[in-house]
N, C-alpha and C. Protein backbone atom coordinates (compact mmCIF):
# COMPACT_ATOMS: atom_id res chain seq x y z
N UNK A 1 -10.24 37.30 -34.40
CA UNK A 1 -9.17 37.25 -35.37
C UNK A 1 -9.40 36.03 -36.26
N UNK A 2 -8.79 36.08 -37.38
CA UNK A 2 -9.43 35.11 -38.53
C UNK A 2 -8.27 34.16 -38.01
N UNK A 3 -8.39 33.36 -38.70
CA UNK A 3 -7.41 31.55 -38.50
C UNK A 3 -6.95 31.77 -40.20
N UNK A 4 -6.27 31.02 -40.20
CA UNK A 4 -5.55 30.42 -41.39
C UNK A 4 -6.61 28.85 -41.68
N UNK A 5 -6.42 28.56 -43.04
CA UNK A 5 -7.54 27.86 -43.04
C UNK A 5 -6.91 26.07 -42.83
N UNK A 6 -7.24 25.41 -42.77
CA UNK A 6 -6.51 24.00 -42.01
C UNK A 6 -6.14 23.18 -43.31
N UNK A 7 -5.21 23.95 -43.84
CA UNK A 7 -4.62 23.43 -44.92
C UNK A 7 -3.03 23.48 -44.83
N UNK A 8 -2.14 22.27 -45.15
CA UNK A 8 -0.58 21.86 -44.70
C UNK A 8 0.11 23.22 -45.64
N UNK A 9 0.84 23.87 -44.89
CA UNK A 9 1.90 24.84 -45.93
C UNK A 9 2.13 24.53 -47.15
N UNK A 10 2.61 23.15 -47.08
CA UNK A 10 2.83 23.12 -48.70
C UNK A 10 1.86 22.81 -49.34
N UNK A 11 0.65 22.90 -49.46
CA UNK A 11 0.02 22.72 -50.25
C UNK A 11 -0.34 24.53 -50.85
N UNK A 12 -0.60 25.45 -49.92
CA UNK A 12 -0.65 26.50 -50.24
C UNK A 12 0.39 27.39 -51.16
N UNK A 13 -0.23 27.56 -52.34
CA UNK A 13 0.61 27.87 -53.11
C UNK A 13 0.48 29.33 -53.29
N UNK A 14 1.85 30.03 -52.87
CA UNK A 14 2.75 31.63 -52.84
C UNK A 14 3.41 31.76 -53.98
N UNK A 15 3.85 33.28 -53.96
CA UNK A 15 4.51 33.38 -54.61
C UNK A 15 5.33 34.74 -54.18
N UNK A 16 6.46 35.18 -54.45
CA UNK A 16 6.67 36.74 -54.38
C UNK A 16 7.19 37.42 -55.57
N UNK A 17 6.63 38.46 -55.57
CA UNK A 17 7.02 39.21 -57.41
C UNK A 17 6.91 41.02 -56.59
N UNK A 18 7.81 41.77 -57.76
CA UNK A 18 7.85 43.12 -57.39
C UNK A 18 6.23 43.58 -56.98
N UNK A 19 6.35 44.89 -56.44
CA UNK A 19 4.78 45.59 -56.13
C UNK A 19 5.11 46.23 -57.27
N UNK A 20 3.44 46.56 -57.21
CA UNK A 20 3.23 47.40 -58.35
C UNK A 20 2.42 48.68 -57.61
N UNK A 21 1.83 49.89 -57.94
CA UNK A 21 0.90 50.43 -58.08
C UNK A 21 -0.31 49.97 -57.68
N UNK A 22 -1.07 49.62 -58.58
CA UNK A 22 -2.58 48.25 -58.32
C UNK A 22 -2.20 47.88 -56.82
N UNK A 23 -0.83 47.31 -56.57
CA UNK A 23 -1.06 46.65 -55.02
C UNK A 23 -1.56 47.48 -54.22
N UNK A 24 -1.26 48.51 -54.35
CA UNK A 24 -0.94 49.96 -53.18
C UNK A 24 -2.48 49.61 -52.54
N UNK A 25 -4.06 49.66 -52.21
CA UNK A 25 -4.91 50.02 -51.61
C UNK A 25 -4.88 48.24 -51.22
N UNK A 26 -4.26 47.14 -51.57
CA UNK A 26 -4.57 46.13 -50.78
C UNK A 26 -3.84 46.43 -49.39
N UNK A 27 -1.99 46.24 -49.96
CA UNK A 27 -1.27 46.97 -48.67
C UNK A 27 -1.68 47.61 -47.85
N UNK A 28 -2.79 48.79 -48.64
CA UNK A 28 -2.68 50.02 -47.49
C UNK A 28 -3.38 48.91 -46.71
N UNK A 29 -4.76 48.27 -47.05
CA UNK A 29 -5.91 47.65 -45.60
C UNK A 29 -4.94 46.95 -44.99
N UNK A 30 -3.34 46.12 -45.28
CA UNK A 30 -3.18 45.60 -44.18
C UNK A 30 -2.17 46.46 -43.35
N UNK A 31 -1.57 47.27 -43.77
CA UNK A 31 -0.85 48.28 -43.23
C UNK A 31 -1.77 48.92 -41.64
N UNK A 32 -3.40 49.08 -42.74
CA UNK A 32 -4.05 49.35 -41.71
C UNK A 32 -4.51 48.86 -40.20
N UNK A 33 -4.61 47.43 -40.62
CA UNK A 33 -4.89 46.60 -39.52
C UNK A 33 -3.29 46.19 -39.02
N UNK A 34 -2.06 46.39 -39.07
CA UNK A 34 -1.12 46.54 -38.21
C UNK A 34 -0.54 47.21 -37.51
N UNK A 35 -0.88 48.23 -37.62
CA UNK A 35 -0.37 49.51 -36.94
C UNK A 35 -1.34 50.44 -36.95
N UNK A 36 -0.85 51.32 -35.68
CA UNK A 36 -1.74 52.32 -35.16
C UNK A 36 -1.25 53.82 -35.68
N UNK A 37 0.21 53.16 -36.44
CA UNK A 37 0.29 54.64 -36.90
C UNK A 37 0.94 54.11 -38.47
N UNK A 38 0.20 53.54 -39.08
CA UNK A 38 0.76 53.21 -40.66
C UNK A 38 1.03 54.07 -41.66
N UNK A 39 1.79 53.49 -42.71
CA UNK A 39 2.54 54.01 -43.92
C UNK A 39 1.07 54.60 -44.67
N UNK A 40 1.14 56.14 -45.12
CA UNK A 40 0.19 55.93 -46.16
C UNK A 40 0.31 55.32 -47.36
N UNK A 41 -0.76 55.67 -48.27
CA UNK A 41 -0.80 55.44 -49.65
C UNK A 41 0.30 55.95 -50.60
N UNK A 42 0.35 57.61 -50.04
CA UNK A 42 1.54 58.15 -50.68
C UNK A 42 2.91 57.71 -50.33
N UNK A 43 2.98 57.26 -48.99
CA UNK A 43 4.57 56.65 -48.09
C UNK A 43 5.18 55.62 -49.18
N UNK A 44 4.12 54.70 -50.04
CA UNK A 44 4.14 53.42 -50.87
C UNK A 44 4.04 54.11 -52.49
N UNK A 45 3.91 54.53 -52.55
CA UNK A 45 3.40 55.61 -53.86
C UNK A 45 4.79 55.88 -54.14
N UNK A 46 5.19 57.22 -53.30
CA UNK A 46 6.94 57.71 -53.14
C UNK A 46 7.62 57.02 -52.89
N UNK A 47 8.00 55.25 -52.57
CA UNK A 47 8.50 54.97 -52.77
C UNK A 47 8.81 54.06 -54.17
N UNK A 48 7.89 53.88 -54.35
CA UNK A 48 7.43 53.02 -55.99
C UNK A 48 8.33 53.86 -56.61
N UNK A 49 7.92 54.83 -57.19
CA UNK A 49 8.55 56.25 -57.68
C UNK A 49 9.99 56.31 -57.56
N UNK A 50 10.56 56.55 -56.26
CA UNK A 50 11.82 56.18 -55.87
C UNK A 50 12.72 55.06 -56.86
N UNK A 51 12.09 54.12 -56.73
CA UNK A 51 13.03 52.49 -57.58
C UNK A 51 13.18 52.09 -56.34
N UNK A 52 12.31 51.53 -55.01
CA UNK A 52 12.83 51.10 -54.24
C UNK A 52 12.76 49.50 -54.58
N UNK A 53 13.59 48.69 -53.88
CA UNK A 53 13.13 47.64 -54.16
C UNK A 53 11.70 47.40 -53.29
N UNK A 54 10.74 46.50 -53.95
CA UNK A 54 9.40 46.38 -53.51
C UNK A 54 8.88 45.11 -53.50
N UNK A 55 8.80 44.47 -52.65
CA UNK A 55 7.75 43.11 -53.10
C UNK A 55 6.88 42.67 -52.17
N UNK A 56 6.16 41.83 -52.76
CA UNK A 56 4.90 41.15 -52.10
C UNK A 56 5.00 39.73 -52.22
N UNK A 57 4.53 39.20 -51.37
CA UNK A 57 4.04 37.67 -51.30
C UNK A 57 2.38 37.90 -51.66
N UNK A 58 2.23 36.82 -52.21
CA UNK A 58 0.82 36.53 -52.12
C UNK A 58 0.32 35.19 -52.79
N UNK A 59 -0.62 35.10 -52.19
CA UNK A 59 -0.99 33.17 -52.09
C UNK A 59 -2.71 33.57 -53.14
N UNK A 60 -3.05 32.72 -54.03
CA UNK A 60 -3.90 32.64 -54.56
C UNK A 60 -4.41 33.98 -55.05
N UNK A 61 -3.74 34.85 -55.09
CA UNK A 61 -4.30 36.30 -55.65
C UNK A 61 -4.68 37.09 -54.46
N UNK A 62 -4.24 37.04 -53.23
CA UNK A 62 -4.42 37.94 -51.98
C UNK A 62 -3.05 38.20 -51.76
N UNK A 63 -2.52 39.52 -51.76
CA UNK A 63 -1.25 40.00 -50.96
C UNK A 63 -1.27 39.48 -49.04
N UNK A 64 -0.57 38.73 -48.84
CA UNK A 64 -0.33 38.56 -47.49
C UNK A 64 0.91 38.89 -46.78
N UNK A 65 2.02 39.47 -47.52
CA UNK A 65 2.85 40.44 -47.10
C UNK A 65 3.69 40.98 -47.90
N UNK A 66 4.48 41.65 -47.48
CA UNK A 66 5.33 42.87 -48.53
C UNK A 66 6.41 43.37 -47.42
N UNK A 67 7.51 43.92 -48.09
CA UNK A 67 8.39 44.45 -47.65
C UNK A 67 9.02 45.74 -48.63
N UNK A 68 9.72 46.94 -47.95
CA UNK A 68 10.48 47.62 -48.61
C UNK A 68 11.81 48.34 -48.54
N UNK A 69 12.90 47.92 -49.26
CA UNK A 69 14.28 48.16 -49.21
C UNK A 69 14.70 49.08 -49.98
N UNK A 70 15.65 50.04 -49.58
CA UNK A 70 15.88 51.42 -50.31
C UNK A 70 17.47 50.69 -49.79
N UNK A 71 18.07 50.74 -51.31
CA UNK A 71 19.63 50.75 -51.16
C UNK A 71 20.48 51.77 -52.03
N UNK A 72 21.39 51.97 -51.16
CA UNK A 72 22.74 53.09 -51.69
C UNK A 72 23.76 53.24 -51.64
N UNK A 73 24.73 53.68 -52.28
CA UNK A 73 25.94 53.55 -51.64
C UNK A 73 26.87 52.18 -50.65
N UNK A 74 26.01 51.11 -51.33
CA UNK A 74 26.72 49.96 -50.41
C UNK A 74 25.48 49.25 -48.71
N UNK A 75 24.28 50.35 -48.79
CA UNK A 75 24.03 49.96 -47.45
C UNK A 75 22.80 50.05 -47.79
N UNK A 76 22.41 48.83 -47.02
CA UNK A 76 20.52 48.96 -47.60
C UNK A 76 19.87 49.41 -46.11
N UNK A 77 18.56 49.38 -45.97
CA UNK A 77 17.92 49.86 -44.92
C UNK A 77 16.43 49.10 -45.62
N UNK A 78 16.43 48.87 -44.29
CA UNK A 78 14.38 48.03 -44.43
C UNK A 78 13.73 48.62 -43.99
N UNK A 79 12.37 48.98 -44.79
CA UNK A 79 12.11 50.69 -43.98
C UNK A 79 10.67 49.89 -43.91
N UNK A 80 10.28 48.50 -44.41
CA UNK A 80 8.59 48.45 -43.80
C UNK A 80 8.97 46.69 -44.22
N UNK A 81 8.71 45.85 -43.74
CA UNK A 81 7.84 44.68 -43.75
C UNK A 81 7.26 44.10 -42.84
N UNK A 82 6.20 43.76 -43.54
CA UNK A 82 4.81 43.15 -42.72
C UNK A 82 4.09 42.53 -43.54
N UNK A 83 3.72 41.16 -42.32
CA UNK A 83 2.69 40.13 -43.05
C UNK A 83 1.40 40.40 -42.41
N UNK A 84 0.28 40.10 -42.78
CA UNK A 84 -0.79 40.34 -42.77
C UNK A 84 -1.46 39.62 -41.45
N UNK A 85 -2.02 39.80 -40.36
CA UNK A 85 -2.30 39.78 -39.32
C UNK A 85 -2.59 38.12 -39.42
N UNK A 86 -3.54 37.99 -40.26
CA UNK A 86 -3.78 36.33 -40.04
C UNK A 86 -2.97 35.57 -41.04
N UNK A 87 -2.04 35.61 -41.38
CA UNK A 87 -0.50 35.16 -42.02
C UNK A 87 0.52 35.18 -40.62
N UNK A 88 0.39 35.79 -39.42
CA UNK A 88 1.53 35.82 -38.94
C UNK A 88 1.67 34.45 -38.26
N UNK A 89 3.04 34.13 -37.71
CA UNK A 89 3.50 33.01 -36.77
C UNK A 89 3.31 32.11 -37.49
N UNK A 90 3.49 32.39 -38.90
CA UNK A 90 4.23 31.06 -39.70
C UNK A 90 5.00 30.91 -40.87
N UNK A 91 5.99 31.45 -40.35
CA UNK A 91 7.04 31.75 -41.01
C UNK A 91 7.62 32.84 -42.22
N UNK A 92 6.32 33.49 -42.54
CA UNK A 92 6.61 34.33 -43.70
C UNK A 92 7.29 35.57 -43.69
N UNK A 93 7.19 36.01 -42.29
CA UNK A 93 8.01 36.98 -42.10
C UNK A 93 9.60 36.75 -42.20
N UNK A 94 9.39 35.76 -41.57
CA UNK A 94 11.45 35.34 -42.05
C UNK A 94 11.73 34.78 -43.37
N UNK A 95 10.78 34.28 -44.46
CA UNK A 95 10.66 34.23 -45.53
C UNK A 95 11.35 35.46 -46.28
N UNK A 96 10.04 36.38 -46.10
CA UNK A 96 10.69 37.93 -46.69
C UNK A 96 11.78 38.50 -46.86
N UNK A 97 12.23 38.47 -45.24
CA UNK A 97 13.28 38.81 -44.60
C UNK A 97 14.98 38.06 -45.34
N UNK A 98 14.09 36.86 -45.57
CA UNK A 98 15.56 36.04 -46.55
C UNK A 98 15.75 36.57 -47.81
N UNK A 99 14.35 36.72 -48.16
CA UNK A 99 14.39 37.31 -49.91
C UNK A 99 14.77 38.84 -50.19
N UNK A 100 14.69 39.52 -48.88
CA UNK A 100 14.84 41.25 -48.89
C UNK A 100 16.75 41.03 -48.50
N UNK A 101 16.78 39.62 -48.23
CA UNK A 101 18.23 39.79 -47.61
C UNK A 101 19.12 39.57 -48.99
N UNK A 102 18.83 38.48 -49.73
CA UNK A 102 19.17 38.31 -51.37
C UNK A 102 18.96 39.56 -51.89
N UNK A 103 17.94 40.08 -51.97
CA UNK A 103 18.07 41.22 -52.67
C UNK A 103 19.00 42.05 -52.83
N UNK A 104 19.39 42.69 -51.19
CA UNK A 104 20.34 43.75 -51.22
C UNK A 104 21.81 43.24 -51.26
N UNK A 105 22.02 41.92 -51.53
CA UNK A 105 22.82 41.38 -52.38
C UNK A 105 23.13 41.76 -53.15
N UNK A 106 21.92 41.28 -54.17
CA UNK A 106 21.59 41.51 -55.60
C UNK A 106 21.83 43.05 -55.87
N UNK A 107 21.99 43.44 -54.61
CA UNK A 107 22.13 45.18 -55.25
C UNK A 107 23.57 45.95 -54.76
N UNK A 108 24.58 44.70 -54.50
CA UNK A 108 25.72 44.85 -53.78
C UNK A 108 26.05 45.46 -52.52
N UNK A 109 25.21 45.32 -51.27
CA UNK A 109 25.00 45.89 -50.24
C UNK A 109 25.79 45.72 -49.38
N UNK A 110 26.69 46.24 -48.70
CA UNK A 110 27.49 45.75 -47.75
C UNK A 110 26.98 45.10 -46.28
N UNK A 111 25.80 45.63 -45.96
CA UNK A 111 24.74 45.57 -44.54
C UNK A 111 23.71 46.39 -44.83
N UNK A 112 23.05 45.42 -44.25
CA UNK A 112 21.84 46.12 -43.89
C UNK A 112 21.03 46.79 -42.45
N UNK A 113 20.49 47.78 -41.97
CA UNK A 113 20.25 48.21 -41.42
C UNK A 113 18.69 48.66 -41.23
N UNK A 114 17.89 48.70 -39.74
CA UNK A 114 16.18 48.64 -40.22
C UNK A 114 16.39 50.03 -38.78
N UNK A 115 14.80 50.43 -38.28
CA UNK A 115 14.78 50.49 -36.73
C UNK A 115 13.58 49.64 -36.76
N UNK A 116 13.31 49.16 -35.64
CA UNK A 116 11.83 48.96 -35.04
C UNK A 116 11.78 49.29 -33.73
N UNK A 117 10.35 49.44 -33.33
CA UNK A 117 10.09 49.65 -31.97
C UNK A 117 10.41 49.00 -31.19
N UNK A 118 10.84 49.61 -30.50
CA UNK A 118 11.24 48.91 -28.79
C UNK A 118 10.27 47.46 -28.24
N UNK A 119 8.74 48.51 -28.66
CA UNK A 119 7.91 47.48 -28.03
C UNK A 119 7.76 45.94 -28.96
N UNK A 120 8.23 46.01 -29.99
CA UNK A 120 7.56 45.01 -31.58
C UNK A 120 8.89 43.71 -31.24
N UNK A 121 8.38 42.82 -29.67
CA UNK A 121 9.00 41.93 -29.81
C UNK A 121 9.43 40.67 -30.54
N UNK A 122 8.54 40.85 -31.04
CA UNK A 122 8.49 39.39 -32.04
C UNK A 122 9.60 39.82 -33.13
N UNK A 123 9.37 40.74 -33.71
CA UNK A 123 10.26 41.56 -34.72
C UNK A 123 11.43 41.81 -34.21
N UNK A 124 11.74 42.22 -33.05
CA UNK A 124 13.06 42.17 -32.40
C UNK A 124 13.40 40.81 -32.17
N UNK A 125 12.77 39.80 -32.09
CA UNK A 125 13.43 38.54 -31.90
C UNK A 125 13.46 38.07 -33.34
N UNK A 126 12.95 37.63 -34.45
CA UNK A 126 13.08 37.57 -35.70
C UNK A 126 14.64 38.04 -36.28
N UNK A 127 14.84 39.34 -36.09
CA UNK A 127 15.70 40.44 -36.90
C UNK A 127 17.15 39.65 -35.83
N UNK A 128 16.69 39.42 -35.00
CA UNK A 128 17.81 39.21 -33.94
C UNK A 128 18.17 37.39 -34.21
N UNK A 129 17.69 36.61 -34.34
CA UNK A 129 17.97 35.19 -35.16
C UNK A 129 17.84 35.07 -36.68
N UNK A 130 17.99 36.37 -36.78
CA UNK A 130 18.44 36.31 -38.81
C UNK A 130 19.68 37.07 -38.91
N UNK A 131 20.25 37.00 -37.38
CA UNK A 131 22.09 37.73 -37.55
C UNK A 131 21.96 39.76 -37.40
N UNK A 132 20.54 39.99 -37.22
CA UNK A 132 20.74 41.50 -36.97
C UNK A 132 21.45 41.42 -35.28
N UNK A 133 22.31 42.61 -35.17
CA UNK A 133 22.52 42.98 -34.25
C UNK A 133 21.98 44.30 -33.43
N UNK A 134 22.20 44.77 -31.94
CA UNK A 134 21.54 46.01 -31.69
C UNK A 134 22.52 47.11 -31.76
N UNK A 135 22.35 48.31 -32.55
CA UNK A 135 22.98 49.34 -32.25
C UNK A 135 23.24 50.36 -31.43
N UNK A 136 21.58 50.78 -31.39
CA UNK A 136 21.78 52.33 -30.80
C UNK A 136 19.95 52.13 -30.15
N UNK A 137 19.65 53.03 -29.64
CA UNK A 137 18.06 53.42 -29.46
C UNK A 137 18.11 55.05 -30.12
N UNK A 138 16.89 55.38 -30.86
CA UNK A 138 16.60 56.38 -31.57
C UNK A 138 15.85 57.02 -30.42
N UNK A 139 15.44 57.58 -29.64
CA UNK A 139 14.94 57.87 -28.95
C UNK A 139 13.66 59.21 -29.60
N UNK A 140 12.57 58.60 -28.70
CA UNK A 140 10.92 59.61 -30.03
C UNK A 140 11.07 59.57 -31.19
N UNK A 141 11.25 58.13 -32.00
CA UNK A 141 11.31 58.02 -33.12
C UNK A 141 9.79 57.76 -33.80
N UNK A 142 9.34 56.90 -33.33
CA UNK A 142 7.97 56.52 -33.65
C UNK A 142 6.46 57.26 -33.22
N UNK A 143 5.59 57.95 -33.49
CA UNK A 143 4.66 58.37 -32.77
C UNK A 143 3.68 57.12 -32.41
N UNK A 144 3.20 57.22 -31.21
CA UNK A 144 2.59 56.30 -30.26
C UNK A 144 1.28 57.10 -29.62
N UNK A 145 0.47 56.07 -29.37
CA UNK A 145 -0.67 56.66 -28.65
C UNK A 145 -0.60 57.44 -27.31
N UNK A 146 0.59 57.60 -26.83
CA UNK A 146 0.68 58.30 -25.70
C UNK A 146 2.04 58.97 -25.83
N UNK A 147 1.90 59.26 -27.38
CA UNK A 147 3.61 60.32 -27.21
C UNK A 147 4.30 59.64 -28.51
N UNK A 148 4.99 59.54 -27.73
CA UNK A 148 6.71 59.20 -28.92
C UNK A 148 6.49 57.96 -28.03
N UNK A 149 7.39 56.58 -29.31
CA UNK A 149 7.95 55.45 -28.77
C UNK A 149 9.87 55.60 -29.67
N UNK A 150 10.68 54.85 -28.93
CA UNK A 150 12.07 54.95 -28.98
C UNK A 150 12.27 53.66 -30.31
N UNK A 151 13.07 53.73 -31.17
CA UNK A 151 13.39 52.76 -32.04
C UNK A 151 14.23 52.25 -31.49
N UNK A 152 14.99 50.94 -31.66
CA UNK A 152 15.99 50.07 -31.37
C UNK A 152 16.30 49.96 -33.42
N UNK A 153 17.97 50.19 -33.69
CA UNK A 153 18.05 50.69 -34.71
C UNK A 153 19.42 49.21 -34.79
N UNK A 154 19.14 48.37 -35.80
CA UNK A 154 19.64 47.42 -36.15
C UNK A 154 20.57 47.24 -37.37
N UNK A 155 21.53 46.57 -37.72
CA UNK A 155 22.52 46.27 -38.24
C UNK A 155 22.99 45.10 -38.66
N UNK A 156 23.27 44.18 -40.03
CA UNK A 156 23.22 42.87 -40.28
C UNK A 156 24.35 43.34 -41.13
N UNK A 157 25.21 42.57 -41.11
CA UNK A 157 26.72 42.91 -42.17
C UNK A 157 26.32 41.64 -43.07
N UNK A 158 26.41 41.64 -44.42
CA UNK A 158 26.38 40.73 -45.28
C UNK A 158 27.21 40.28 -45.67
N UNK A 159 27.43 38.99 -46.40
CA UNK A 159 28.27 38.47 -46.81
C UNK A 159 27.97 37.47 -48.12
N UNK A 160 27.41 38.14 -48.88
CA UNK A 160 27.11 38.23 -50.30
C UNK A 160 28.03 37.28 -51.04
């Protein structure tokens, strides 16, 4: 696995701005290297299309993560973020997570709501010290290498 290179956070200079199109085949490679059962090209495509909200981080002209929020009627839902394998465990995921949380603000959301896997602890602990709570289990929500895996289906009330 690659390292991050031995340079202090702040010196590394990010940024996050909407996705575009053009992003779509960087995403997909890291989509690829996170999951065993990833979003396609078209999953990111149809949602572009959609008006979902969309964005990316990225540091020096490399996407190192992205997220995507579909809001309606008052209630948003986080249907993908992920940072890039050698980006993780330092902080950017809860980065996102703050800026996807402004967002559906920005889009008058009453709560927000995600699932993730049962097994995706880190993500269950993240979602769970950024004020998500647990709802329900989806049960064979996810396909898994040995079947179906169960979602744990989450809930954050805002206060915009």
């Amino acid at each position: 696995m690659n390292t991050l290179p031995n340079i202090p956070d702040y010196e590394i200079t990010q940024c996050l701005r909407p996705m575009t199109e053009l992003d779509l085949p960087l995403i997909q490679r890291i989509e690829l290297a996170s999951y065993d059962h990833p979003w396609t090209l078209g999953n990111f495509a149809d949602s572009l299309h959609a008006g979902y909200s969309m964005w990316v981080r990225e540091t020096e002209g490399e996407i190192i993560g992205y997220y995507i929020l579909m809001v309606a009627a008052g209630e948003a839902h986080l249907l993908n973020l992920t940072v890039a394998p050698m980006w993780r465990r330092h902080g950017l995921g809860r980065d996102l997570l703050k800026h996807c949380l402004r967002r559906a603000c920005d889009h008058h959301a009453e709560s927000v709501f995600l699932e993730v896997r049962t097994s995706n602890a880190a993500a269950i602990g993240l979602y769970r010290s950024s004020g998500f709570v647990d709802l329900a289990i989806r049960r064979g929500y996810y396909p898994a290498r040995d079947g179906r895996e169960d979602a744990l289906i989450m809930k954050k009330a805002l206060t915009c």
